[in-house]
N, C-alpha and C. Protein backbone atom coordinates (compact mmCIF):
# COMPACT_ATOMS: atom_id res chain seq x y z
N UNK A 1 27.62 -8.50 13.80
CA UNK A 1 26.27 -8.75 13.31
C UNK A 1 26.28 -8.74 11.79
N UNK A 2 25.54 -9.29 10.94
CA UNK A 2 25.30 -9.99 9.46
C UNK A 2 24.81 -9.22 8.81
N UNK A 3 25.15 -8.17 8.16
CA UNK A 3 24.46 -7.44 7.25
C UNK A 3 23.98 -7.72 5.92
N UNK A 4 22.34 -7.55 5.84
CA UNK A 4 22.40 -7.43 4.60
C UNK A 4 22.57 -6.62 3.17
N UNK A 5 23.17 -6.66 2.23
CA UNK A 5 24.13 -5.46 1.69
C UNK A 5 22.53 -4.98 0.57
N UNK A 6 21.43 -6.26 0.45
CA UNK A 6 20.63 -5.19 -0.58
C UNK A 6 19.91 -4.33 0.54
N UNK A 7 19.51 -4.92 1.65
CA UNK A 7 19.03 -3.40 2.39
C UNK A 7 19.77 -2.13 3.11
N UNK A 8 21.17 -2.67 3.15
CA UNK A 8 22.02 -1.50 2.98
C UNK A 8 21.87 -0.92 1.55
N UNK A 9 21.52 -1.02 0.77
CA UNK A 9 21.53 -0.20 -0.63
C UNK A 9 20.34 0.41 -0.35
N UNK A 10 19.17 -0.14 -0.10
CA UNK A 10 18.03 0.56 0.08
C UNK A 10 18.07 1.44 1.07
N UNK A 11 18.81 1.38 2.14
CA UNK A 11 18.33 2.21 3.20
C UNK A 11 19.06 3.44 2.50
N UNK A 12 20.76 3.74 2.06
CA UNK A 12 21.55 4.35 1.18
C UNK A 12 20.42 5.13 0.00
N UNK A 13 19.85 4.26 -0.62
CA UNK A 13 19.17 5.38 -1.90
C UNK A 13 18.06 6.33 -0.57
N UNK A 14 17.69 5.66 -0.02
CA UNK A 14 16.08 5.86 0.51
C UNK A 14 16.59 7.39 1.32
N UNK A 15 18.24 7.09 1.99
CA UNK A 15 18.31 8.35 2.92
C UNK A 15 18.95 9.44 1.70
N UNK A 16 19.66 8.88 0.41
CA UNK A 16 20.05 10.04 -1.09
C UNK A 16 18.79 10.48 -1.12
N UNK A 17 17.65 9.91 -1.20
CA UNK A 17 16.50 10.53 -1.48
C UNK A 17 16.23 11.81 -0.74
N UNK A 18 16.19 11.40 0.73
CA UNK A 18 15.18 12.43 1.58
C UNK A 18 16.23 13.43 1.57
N UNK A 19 17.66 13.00 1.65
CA UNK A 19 18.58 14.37 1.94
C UNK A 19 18.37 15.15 0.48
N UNK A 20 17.72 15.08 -0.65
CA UNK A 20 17.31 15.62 -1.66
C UNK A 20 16.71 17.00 -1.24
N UNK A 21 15.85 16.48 -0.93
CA UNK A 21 14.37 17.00 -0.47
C UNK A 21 14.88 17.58 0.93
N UNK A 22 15.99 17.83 1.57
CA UNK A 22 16.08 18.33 3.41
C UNK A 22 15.19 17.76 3.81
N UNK A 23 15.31 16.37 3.79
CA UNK A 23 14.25 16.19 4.42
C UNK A 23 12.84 16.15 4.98
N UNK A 24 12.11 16.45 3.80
CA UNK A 24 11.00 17.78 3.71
C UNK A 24 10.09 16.27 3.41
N UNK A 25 9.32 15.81 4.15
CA UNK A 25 8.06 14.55 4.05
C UNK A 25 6.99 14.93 3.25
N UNK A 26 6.95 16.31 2.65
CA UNK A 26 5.53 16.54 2.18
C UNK A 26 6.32 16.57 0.22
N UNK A 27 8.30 17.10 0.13
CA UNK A 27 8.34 17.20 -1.03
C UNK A 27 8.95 15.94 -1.10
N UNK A 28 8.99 14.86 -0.41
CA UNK A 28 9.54 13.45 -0.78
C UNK A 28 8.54 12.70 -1.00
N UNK A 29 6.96 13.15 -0.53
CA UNK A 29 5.94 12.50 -0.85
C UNK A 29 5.51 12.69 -2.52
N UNK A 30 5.38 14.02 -2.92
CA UNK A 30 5.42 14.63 -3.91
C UNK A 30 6.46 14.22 -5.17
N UNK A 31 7.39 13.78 -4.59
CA UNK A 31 8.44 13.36 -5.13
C UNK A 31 8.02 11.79 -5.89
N UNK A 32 7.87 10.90 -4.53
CA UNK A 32 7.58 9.91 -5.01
C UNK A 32 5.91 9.88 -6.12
N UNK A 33 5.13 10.32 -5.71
CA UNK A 33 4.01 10.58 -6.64
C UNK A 33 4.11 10.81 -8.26
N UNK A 34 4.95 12.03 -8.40
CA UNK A 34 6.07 12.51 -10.00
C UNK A 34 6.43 10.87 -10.47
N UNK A 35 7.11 10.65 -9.79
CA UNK A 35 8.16 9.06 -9.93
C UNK A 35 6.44 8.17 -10.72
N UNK A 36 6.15 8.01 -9.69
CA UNK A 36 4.85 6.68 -10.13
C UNK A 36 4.24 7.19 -11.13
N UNK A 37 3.34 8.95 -11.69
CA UNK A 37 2.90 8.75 -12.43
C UNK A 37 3.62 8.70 -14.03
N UNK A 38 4.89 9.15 -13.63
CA UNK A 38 6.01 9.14 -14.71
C UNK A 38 6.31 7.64 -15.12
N UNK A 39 6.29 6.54 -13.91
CA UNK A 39 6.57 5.63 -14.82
C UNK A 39 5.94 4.93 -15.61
N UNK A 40 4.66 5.22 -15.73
CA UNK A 40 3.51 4.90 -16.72
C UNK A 40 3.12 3.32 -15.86
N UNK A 41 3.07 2.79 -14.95
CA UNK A 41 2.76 1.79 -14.45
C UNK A 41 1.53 2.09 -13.74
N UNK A 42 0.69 0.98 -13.48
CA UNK A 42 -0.65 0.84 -13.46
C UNK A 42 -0.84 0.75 -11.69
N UNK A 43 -0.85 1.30 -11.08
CA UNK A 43 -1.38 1.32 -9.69
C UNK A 43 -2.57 0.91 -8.79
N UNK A 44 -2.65 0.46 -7.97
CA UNK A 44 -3.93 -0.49 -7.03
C UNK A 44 -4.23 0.81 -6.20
N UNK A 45 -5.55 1.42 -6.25
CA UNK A 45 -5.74 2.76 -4.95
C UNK A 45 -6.58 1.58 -3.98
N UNK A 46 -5.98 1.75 -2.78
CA UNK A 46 -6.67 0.77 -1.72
C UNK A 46 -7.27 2.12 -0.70
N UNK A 47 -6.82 3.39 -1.20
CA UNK A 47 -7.37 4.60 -0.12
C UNK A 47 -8.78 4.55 0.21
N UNK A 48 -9.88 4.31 -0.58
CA UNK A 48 -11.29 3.51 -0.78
C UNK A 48 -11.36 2.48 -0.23
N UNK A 49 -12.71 2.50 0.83
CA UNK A 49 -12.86 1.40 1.45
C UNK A 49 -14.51 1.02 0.39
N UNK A 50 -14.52 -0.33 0.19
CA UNK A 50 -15.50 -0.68 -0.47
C UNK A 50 -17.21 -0.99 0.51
N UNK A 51 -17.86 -0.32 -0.57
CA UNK A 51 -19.31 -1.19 0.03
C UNK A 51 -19.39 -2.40 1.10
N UNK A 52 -20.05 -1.82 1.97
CA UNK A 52 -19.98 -2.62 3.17
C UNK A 52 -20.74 -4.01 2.26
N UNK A 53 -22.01 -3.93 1.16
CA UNK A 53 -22.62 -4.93 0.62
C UNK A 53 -21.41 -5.69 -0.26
N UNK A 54 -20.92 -4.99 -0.73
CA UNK A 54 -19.72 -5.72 -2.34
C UNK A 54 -18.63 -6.65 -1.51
N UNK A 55 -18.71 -6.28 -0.04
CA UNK A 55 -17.48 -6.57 1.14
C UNK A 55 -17.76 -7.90 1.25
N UNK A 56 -19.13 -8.01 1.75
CA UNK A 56 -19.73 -9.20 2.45
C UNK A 56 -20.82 -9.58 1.88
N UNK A 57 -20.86 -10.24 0.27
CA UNK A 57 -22.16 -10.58 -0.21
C UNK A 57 -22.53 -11.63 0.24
N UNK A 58 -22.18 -12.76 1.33
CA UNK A 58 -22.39 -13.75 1.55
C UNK A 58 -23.70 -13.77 3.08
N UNK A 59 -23.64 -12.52 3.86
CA UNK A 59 -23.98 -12.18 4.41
C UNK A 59 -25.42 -11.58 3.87
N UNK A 60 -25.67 -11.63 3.02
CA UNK A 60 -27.16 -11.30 2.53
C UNK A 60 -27.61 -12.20 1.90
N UNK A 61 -26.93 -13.25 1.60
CA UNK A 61 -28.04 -14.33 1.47
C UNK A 61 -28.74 -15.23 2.50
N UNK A 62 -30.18 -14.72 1.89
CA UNK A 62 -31.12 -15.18 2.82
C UNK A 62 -31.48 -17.41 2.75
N UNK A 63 -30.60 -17.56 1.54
CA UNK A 63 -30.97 -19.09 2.01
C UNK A 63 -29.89 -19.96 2.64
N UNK A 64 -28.54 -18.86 2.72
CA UNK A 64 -27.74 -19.35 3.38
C UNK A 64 -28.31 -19.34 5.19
N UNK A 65 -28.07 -20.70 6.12
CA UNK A 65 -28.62 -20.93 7.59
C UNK A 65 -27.76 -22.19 7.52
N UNK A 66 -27.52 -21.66 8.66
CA UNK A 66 -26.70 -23.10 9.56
C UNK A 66 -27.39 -23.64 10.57
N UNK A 67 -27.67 -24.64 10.52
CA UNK A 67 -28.86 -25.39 11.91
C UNK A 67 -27.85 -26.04 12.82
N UNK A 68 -27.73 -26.00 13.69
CA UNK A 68 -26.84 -26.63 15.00
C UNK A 68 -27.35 -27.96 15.15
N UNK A 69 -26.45 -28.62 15.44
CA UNK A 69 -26.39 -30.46 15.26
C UNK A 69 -27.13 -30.82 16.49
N UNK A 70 -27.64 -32.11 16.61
CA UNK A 70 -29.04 -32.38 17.90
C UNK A 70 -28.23 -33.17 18.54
């Protein structure tokens, strides 16, 4: 079977990582968190779900109507 060697590298750092940490999901989470705000890069929080109105403004307009064909 065909390996690919960059996700063999990734899977390699990803398991250096957790064996860091024993394996510990709450200090590899923690871990990665340190990492992101250390690298000074600008992050998207999608944890927020937005206004059901800001979601669907198309849905409140009242002169939008579709009439069904005769």
């Amino acid at each position: 079977m065909w390996e690919d060697p960059i996700v063999e590298e990734i899977r390699k750092v990803r398991e250096e990582h957790a064996a860091r940490f024993n394996y510990d999901l709450d200090a590899i989470y923690q871990d990665l968190i340190r990492m992101q705000q250390e690298s000074g890069r600008e992050y998207v929080d999608l944890s927020r779900k937005p206004d059901q109105e800001a979601a669907s403004p198309i849905d409140n307009r009242s002169y939008h109507t579709v009439k069904p064909c005769a």
